[in-house]
C-alpha atoms as a PDB file:
ATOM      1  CA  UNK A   1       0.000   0.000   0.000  1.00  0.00           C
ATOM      2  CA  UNK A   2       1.117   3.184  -1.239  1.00  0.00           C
ATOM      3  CA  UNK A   3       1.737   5.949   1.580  1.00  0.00           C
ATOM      4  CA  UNK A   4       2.578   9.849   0.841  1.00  0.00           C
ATOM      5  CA  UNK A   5       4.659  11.507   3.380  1.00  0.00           C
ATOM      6  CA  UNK A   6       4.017  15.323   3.320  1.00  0.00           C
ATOM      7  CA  UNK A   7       6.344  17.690   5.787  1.00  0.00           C
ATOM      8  CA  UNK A   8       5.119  20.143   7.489  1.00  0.00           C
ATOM      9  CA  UNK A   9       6.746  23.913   6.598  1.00  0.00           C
ATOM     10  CA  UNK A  10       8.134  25.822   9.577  1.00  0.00           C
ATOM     11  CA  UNK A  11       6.968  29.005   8.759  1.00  0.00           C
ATOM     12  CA  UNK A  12       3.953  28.696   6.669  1.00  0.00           C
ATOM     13  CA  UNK A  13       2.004  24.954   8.026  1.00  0.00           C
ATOM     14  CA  UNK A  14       1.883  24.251   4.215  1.00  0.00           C
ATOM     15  CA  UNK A  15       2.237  20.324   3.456  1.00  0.00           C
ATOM     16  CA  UNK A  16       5.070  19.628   1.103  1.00  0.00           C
ATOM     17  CA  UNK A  17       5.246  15.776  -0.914  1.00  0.00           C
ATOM     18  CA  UNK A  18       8.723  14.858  -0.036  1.00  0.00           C
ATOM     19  CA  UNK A  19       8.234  10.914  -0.575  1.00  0.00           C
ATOM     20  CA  UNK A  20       6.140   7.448  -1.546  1.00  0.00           C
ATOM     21  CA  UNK A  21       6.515   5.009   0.577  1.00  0.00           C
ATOM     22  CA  UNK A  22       5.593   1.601  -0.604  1.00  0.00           C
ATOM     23  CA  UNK A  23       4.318  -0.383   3.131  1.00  0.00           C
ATOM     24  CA  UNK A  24       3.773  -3.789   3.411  1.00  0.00           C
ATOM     25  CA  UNK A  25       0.065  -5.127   2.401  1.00  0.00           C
ATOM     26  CA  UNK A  26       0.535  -7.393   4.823  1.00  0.00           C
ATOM     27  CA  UNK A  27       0.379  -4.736   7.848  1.00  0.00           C
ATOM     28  CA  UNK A  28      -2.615  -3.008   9.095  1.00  0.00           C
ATOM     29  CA  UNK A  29      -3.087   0.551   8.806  1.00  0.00           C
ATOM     30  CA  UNK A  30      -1.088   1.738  11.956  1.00  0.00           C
ATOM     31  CA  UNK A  31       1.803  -0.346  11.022  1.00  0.00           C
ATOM     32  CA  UNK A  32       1.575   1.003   7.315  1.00  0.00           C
ATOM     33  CA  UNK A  33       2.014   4.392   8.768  1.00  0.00           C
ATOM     34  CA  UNK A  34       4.846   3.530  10.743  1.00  0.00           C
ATOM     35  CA  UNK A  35       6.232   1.382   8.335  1.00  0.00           C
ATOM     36  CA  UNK A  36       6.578   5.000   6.316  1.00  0.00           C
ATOM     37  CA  UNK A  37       7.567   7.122   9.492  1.00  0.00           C
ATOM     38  CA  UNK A  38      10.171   4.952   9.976  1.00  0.00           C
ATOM     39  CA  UNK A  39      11.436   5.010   6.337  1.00  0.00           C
ATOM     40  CA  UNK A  40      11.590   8.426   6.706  1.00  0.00           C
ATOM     41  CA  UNK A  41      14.427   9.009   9.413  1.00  0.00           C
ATOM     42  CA  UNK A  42      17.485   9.783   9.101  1.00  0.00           C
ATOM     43  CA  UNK A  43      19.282   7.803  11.417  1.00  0.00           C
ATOM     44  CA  UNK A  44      22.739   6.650  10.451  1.00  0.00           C
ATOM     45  CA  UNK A  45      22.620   8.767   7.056  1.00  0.00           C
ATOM     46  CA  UNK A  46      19.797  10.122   4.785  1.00  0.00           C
ATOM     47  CA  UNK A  47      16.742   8.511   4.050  1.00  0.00           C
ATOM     48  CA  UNK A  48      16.415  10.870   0.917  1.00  0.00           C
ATOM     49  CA  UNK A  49      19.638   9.866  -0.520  1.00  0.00           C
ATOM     50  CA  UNK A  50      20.125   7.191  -2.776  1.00  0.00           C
ATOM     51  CA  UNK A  51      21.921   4.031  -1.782  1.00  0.00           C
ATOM     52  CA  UNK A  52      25.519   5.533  -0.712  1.00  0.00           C
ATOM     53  CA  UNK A  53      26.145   8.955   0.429  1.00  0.00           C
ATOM     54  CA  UNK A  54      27.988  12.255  -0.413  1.00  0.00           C
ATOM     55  CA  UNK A  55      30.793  11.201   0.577  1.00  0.00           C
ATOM     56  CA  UNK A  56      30.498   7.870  -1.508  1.00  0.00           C
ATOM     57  CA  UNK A  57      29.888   5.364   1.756  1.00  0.00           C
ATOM     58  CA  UNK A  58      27.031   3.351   1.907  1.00  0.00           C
ATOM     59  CA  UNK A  59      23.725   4.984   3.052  1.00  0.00           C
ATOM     60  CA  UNK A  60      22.212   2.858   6.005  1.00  0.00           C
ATOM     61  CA  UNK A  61      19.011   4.646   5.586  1.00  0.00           C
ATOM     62  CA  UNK A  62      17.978   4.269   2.389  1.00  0.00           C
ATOM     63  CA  UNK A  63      15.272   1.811   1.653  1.00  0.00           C
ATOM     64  CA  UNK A  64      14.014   0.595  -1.961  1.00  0.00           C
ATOM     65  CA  UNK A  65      10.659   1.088  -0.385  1.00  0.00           C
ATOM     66  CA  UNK A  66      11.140   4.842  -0.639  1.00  0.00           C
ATOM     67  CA  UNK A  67      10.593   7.018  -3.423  1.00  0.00           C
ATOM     68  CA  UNK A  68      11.746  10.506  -3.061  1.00  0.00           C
ATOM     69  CA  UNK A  69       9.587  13.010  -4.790  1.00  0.00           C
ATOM     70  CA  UNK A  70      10.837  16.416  -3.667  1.00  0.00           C
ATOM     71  CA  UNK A  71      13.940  17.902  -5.050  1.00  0.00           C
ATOM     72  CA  UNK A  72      16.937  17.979  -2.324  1.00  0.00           C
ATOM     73  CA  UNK A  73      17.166  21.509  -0.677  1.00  0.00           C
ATOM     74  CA  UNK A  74      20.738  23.172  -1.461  1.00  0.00           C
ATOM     75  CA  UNK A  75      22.374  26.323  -0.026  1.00  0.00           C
ATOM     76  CA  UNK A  76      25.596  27.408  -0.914  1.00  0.00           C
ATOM     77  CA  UNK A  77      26.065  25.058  -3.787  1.00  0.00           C
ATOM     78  CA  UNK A  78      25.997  22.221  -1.007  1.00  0.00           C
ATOM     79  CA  UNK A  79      22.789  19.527  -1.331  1.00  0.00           C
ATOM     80  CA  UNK A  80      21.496  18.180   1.871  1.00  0.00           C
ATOM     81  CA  UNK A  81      18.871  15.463   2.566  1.00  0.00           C
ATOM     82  CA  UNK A  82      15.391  16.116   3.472  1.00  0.00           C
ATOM     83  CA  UNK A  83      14.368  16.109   7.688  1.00  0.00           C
ATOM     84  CA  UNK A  84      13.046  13.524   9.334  1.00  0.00           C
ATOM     85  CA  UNK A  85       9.826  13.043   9.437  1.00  0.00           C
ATOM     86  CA  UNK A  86       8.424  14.381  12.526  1.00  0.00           C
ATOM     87  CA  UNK A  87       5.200  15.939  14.410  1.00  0.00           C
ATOM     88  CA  UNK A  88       2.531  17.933  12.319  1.00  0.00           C
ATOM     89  CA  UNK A  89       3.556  16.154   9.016  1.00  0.00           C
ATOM     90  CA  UNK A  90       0.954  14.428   7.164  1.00  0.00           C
ATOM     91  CA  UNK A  91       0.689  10.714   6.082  1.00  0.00           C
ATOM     92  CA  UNK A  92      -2.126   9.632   3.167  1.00  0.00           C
ATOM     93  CA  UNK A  93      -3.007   6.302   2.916  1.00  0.00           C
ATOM     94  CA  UNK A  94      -6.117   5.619   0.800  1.00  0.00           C
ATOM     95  CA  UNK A  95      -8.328   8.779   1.240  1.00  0.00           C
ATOM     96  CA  UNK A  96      -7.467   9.630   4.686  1.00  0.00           C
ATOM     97  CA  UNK A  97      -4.958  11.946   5.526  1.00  0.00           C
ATOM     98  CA  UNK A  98      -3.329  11.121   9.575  1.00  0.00           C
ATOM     99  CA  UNK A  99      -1.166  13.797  10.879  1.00  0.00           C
ATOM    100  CA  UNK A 100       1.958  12.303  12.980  1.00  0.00           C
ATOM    101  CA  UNK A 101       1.168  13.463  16.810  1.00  0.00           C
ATOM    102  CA  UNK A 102       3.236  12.975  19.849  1.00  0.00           C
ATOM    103  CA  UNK A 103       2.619   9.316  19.900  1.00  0.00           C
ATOM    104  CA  UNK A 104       1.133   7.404  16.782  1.00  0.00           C
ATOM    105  CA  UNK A 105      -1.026   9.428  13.976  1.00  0.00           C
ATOM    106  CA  UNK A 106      -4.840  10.910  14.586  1.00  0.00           C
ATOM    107  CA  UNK A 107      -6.853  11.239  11.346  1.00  0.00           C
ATOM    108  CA  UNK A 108      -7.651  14.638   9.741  1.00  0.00           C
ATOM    109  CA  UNK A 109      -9.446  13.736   6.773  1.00  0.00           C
ATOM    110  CA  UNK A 110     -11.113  11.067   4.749  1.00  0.00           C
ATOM    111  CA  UNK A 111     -12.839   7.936   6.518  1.00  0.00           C
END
């Protein structure tokens, strides 16, 4: 099952596609969720990078189940990965839209 992974901005509260993340069928529709917050941290490297890093070492974070829609942000002629995902961001799966909260996700829209 398909899950899109919107983050939050900052300064505006708009919702920006950053990634697809392709869950297990097999899990219900928490653990599809989490399945794609957990693909989406950057842990040990850069869950928006591709399969090795910058500096040309393997990525531990990326995941074929991942599909990274938003360009990478650059300043200064440097690129950097996307955040973590994290607490106001927004999580489609099917026609509902779940915003991550402090602990698990609570629905915002769709049934």
């Amino acid at each position: 099952m398909q899950v899109t992974v919107r983050h939050r901005d900052f300064e505006t509260g708009a919702q920006k596609l950053v990634a697809i993340v392709q869950a297990p069928s097999e899990l219900d529709l928490n653990g599809q969720l989490e399945f794609a917050w957990v693909k989406t941290q950057n842990i040990d490297g850069s869950w928006s990078y591709g399969p090795t890093l910058p500096g040309g070492e393997r990525n531990p974070d990326f995941s074929d189940a991942v599909r990274v829609i938003a360009p990478l942000p650059e300043l200064n002629g440097r690129r950097y990965g996307h955040r973590s995902s994290m607490v106001g961001d927004h999580f489609t799966l099917g026609a509902a839209v779940y915003r991550c909260a402090q602990i698990g996700f609570e629905k915002v829209i769709g049934q």
